[in-house]
N, C-alpha and C. Protein backbone atom coordinates (compact mmCIF):
# COMPACT_ATOMS: atom_id res chain seq x y z
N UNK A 1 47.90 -9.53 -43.43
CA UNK A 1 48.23 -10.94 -43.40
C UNK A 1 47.00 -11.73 -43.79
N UNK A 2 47.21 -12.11 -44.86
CA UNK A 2 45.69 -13.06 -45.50
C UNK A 2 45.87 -14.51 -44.59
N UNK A 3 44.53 -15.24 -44.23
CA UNK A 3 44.47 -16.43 -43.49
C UNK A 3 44.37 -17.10 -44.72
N UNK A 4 44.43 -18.68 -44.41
CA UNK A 4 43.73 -19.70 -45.10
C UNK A 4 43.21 -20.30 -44.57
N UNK A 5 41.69 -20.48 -45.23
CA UNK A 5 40.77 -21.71 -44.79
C UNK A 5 40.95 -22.74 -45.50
N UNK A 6 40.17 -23.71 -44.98
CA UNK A 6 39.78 -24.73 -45.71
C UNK A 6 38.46 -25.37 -45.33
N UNK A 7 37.75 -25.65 -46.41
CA UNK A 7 36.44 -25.86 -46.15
C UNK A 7 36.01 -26.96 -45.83
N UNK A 8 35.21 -27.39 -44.96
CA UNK A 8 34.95 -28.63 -44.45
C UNK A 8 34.27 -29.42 -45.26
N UNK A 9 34.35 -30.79 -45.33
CA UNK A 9 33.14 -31.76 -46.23
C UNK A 9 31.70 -31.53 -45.88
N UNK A 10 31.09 -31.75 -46.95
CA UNK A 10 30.04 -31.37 -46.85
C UNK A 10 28.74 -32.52 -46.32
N UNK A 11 29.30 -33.86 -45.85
CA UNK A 11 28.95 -35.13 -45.62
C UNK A 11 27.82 -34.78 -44.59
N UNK A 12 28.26 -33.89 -43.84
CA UNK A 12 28.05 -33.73 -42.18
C UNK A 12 26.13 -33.34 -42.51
N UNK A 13 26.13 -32.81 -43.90
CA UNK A 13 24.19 -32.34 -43.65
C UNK A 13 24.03 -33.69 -44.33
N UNK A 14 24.22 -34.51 -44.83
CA UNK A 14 23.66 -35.22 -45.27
C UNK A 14 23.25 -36.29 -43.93
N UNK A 15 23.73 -36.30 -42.96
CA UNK A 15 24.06 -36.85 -41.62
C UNK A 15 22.19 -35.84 -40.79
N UNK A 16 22.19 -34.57 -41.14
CA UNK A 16 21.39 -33.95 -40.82
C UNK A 16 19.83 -34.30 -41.23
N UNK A 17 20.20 -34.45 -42.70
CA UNK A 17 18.81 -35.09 -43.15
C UNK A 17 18.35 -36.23 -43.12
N UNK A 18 19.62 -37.20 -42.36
CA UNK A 18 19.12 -38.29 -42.50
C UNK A 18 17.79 -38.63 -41.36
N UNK A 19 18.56 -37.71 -40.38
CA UNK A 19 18.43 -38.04 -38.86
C UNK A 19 17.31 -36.84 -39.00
N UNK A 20 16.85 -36.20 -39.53
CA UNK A 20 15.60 -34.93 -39.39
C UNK A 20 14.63 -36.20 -40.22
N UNK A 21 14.72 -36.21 -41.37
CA UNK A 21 13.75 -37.68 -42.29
C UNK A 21 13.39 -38.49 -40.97
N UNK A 22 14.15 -39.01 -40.16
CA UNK A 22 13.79 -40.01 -39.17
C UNK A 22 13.23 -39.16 -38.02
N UNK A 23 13.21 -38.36 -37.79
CA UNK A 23 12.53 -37.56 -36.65
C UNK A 23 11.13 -37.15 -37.09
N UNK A 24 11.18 -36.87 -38.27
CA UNK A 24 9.87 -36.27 -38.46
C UNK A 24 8.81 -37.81 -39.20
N UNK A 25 9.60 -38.92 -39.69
CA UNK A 25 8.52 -39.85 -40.08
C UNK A 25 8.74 -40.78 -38.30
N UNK A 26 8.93 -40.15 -36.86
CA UNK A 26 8.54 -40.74 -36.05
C UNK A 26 7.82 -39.95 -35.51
N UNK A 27 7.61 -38.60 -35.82
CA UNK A 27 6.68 -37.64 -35.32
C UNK A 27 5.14 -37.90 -35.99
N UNK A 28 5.16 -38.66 -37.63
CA UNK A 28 4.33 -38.59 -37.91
C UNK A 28 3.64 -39.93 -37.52
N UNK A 29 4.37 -41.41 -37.08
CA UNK A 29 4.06 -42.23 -36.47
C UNK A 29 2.96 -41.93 -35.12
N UNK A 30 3.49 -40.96 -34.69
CA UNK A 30 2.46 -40.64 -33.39
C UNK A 30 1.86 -40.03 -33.31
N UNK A 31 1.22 -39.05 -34.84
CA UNK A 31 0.02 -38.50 -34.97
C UNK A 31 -0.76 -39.42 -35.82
N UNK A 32 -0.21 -40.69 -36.54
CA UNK A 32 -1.11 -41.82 -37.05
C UNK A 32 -1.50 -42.88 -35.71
N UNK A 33 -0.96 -42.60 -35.00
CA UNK A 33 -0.80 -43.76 -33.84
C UNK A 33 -2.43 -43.47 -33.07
N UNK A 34 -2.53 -42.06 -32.74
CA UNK A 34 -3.21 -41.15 -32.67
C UNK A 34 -4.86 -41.61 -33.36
N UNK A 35 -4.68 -40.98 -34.32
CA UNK A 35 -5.96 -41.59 -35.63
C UNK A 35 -6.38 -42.66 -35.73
N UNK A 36 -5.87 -44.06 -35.59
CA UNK A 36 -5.94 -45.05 -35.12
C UNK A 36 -7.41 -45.42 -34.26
N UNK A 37 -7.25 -44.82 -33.90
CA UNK A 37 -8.25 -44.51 -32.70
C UNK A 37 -9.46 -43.62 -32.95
N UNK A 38 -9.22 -43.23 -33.85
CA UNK A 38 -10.69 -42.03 -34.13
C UNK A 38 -10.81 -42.63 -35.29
N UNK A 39 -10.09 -43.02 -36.94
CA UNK A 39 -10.36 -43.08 -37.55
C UNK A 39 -10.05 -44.47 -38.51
N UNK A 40 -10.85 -44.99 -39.67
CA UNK A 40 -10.40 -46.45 -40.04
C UNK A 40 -8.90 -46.30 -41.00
N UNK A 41 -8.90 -44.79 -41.56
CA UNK A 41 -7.38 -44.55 -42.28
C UNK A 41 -6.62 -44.66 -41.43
N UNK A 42 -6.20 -44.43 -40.01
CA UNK A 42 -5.03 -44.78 -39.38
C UNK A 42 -4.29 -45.90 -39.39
N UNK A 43 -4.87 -46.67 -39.38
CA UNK A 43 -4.16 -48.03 -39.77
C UNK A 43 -3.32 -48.14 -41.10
N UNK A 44 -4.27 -47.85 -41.95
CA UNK A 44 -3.10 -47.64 -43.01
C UNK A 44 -1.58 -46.16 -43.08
N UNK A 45 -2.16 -45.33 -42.86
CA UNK A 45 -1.16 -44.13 -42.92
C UNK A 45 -0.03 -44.89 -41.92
N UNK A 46 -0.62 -45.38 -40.57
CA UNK A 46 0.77 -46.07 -39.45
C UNK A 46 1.09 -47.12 -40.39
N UNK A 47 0.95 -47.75 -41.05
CA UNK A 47 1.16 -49.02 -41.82
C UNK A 47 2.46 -48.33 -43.13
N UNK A 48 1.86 -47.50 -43.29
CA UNK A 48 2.79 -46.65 -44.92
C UNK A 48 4.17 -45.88 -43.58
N UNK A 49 3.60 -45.18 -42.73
CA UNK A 49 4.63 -44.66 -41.70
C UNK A 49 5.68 -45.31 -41.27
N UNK A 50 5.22 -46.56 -41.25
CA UNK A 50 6.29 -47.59 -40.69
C UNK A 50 7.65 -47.79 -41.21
N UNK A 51 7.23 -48.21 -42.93
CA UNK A 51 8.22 -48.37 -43.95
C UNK A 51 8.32 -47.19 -44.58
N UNK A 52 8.56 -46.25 -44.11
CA UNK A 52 9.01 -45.06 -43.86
C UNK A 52 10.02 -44.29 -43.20
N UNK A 53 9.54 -44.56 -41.76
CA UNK A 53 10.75 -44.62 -40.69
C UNK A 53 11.47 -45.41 -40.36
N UNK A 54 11.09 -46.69 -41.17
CA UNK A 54 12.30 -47.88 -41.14
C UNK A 54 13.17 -47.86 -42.32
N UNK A 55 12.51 -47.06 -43.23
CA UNK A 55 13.33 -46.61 -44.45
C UNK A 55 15.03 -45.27 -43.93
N UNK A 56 13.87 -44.62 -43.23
CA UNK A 56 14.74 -43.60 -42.96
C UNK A 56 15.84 -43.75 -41.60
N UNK A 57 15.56 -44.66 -41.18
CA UNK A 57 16.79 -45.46 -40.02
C UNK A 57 17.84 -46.33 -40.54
N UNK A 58 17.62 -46.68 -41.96
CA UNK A 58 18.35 -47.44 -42.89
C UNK A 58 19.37 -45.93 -43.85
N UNK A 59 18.59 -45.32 -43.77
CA UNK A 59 19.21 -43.98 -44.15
C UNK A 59 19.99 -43.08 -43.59
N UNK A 60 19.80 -43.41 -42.25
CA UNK A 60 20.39 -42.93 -41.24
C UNK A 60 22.01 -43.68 -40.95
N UNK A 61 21.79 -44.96 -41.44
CA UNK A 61 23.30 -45.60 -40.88
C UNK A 61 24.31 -45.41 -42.55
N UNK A 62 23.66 -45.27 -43.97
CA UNK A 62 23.70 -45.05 -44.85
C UNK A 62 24.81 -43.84 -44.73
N UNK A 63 24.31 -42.87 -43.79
CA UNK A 63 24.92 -41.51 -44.36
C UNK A 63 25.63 -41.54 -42.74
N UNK A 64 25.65 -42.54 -41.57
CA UNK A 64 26.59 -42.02 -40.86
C UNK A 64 27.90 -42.88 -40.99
N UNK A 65 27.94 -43.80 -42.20
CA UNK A 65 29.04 -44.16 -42.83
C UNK A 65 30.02 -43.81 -43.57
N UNK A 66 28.83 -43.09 -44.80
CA UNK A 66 29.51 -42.19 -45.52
C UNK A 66 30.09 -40.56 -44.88
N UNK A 67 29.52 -40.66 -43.90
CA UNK A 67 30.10 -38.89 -43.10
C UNK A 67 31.12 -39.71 -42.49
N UNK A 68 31.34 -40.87 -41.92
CA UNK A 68 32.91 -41.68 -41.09
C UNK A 68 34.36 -41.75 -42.08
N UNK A 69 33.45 -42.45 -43.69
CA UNK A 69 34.24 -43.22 -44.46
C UNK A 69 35.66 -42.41 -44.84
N UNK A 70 35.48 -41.16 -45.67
CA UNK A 70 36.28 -40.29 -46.13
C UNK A 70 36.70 -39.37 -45.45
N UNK A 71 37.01 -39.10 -43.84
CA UNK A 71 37.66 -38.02 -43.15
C UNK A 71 38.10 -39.27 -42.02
N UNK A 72 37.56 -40.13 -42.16
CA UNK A 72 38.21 -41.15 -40.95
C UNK A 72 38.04 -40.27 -39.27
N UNK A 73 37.17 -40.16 -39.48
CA UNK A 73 36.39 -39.95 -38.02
C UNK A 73 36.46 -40.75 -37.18
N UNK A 74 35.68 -40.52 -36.04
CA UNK A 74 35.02 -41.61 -35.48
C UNK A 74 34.06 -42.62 -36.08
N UNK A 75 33.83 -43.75 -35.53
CA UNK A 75 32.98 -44.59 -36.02
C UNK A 75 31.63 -44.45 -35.02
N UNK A 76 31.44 -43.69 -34.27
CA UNK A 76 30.51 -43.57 -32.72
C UNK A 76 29.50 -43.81 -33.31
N UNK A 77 28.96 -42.75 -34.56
CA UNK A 77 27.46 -42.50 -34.93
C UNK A 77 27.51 -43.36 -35.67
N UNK A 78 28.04 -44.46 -36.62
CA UNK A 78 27.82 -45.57 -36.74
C UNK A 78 26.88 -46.46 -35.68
N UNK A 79 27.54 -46.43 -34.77
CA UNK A 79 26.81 -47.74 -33.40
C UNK A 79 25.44 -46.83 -32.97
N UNK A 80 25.60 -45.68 -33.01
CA UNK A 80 24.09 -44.91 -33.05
C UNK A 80 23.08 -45.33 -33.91
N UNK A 81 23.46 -45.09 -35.04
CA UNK A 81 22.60 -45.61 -36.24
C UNK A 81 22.26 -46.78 -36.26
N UNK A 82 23.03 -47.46 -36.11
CA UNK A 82 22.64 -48.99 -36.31
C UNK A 82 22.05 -49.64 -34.54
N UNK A 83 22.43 -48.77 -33.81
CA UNK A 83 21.66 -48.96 -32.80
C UNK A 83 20.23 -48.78 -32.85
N UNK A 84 19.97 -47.54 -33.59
CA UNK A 84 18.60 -47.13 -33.85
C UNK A 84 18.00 -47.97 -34.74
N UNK A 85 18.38 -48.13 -35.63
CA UNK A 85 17.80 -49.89 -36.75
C UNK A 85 17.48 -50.98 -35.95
N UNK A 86 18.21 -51.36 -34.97
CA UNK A 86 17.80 -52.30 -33.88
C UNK A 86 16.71 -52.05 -33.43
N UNK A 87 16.31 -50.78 -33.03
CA UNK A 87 15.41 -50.32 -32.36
C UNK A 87 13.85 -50.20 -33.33
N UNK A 88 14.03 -50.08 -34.76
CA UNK A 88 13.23 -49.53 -35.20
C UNK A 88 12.56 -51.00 -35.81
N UNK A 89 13.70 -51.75 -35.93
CA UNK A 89 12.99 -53.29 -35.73
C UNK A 89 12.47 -54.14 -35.16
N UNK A 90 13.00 -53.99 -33.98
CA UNK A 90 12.11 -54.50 -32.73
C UNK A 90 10.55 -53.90 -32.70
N UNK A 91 10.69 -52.46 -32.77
CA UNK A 91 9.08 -51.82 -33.24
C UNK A 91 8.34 -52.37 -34.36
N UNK A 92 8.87 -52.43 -35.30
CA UNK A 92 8.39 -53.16 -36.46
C UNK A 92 7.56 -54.53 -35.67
N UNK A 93 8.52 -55.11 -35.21
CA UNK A 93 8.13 -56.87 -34.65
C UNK A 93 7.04 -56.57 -33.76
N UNK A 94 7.11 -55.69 -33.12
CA UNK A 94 5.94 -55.16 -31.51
C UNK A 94 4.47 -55.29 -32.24
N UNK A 95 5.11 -54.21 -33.69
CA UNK A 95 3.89 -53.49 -33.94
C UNK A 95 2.65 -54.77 -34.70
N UNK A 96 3.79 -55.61 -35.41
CA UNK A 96 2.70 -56.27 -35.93
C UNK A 96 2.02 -57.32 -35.03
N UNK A 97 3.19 -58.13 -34.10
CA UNK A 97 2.19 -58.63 -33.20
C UNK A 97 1.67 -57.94 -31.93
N UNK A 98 0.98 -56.50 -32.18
CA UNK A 98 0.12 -55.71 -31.74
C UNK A 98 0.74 -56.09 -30.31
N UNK A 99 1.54 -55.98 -29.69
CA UNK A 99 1.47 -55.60 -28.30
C UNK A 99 2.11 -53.95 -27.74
N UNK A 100 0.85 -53.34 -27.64
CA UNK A 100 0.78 -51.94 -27.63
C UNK A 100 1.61 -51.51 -26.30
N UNK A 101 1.33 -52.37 -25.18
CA UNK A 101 2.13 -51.79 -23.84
C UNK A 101 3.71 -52.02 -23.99
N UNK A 102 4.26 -52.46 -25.03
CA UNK A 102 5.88 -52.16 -24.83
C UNK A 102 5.77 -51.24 -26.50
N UNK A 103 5.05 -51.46 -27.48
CA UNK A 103 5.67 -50.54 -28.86
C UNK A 103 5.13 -49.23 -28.68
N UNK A 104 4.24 -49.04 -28.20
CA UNK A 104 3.57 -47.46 -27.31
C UNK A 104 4.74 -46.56 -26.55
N UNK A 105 5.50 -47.22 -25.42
CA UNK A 105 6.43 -46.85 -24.89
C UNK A 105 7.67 -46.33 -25.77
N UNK A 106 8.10 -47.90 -26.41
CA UNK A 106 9.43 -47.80 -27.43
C UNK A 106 9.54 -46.55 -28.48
N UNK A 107 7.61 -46.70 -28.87
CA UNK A 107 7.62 -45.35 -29.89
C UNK A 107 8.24 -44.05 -29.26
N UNK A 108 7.45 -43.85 -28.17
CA UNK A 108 8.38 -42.55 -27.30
C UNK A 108 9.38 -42.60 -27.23
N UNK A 109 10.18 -43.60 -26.93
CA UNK A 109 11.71 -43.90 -26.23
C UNK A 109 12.83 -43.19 -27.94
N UNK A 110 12.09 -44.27 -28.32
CA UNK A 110 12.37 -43.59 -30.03
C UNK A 110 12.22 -42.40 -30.68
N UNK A 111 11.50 -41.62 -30.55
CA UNK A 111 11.24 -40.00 -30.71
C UNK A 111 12.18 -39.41 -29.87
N UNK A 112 12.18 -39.24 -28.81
CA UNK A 112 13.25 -38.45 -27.68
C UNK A 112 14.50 -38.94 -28.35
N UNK A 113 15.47 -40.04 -28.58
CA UNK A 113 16.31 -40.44 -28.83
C UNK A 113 16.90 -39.75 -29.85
N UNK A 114 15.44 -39.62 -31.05
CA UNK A 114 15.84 -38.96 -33.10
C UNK A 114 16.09 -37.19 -32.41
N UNK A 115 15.30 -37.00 -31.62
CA UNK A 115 15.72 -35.36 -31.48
C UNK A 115 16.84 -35.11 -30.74
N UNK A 116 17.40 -36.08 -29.92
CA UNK A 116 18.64 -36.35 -29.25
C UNK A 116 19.64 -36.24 -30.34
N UNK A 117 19.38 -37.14 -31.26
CA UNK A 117 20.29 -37.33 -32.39
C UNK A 117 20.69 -35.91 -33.16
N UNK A 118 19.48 -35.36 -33.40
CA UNK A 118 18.94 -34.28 -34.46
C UNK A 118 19.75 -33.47 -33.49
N UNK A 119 20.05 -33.01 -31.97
CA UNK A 119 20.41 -32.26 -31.69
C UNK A 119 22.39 -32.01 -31.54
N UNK A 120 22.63 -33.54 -31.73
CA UNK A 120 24.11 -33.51 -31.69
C UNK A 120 24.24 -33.76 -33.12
N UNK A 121 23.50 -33.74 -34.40
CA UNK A 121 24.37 -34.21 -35.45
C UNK A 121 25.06 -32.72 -35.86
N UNK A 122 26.51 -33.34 -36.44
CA UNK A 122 27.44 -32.55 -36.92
C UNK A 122 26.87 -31.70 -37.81
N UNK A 123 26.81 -30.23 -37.80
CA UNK A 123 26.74 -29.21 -38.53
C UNK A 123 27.88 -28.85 -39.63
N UNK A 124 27.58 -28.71 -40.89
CA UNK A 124 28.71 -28.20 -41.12
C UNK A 124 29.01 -26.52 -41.09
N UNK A 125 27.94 -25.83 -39.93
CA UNK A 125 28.45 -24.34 -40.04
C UNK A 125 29.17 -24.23 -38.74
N UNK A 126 28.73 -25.36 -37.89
CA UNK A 126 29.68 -25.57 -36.78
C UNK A 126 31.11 -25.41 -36.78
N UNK A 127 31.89 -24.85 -36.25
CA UNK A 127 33.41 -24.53 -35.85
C UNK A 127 34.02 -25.85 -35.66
């Protein structure tokens, strides 16, 4: 008795990279955050990092639209994404008017959150 599959869209990694791009340019935020402090390039590398990971949070709601649009999903990781853009703007605003005791924190709050993300986004080898 032969089965039939059918193969799932392939939307779901693009959902993966969006949200790994944003994990790893907030990982690299906090080894420039880091340097900062020892060295006069930190400022710039956190400066290039920034519009980076604000690039890639814009990328992030980008592709959890397009993984919603064409299977008519949920819309959840939508309000994720664009929750996280909220978030990555408010950092933006912290960062330039330098108040380190709440964008210091947020940066963390923000890292835990992308690997949160990174750990529920849809696989497509997932069942």
């Amino acid at each position: 008795m032969a089965t039939l599959t059918t193969e799932k869209p392939r939307t779901a990694t693009f959902v993966q990279i969006a949200v790994g791009a944003q994990t790893v340019a907030l990982f690299f935020q906090a080894v420039t955050a880091g340097m900062l402090l020892a060295s006069s390039h930190g400022e710039l590398l956190h400066g290039i990092g920034a519009r980076v990971m604000y690039g890639a949070s814009m990328l992030y709601v980008l592709a959890a639209v397009l993984a919603w649009r064409p299977g008519g999903g949920s819309p959840r990781p939508i309000l994720y994404a664009s929750g996280f853009l909220v978030l990555a703007s408010a950092q933006v605003v912290l960062g330039i008017a330098r108040v380190a005791s709440v964008h210091v924190p947020l940066g963390v709050l923000m890292f835990a959150l992308s690997l949160l993300a990174l750990s529920r986004a849809p696989s497509a080898r997932r069942s």
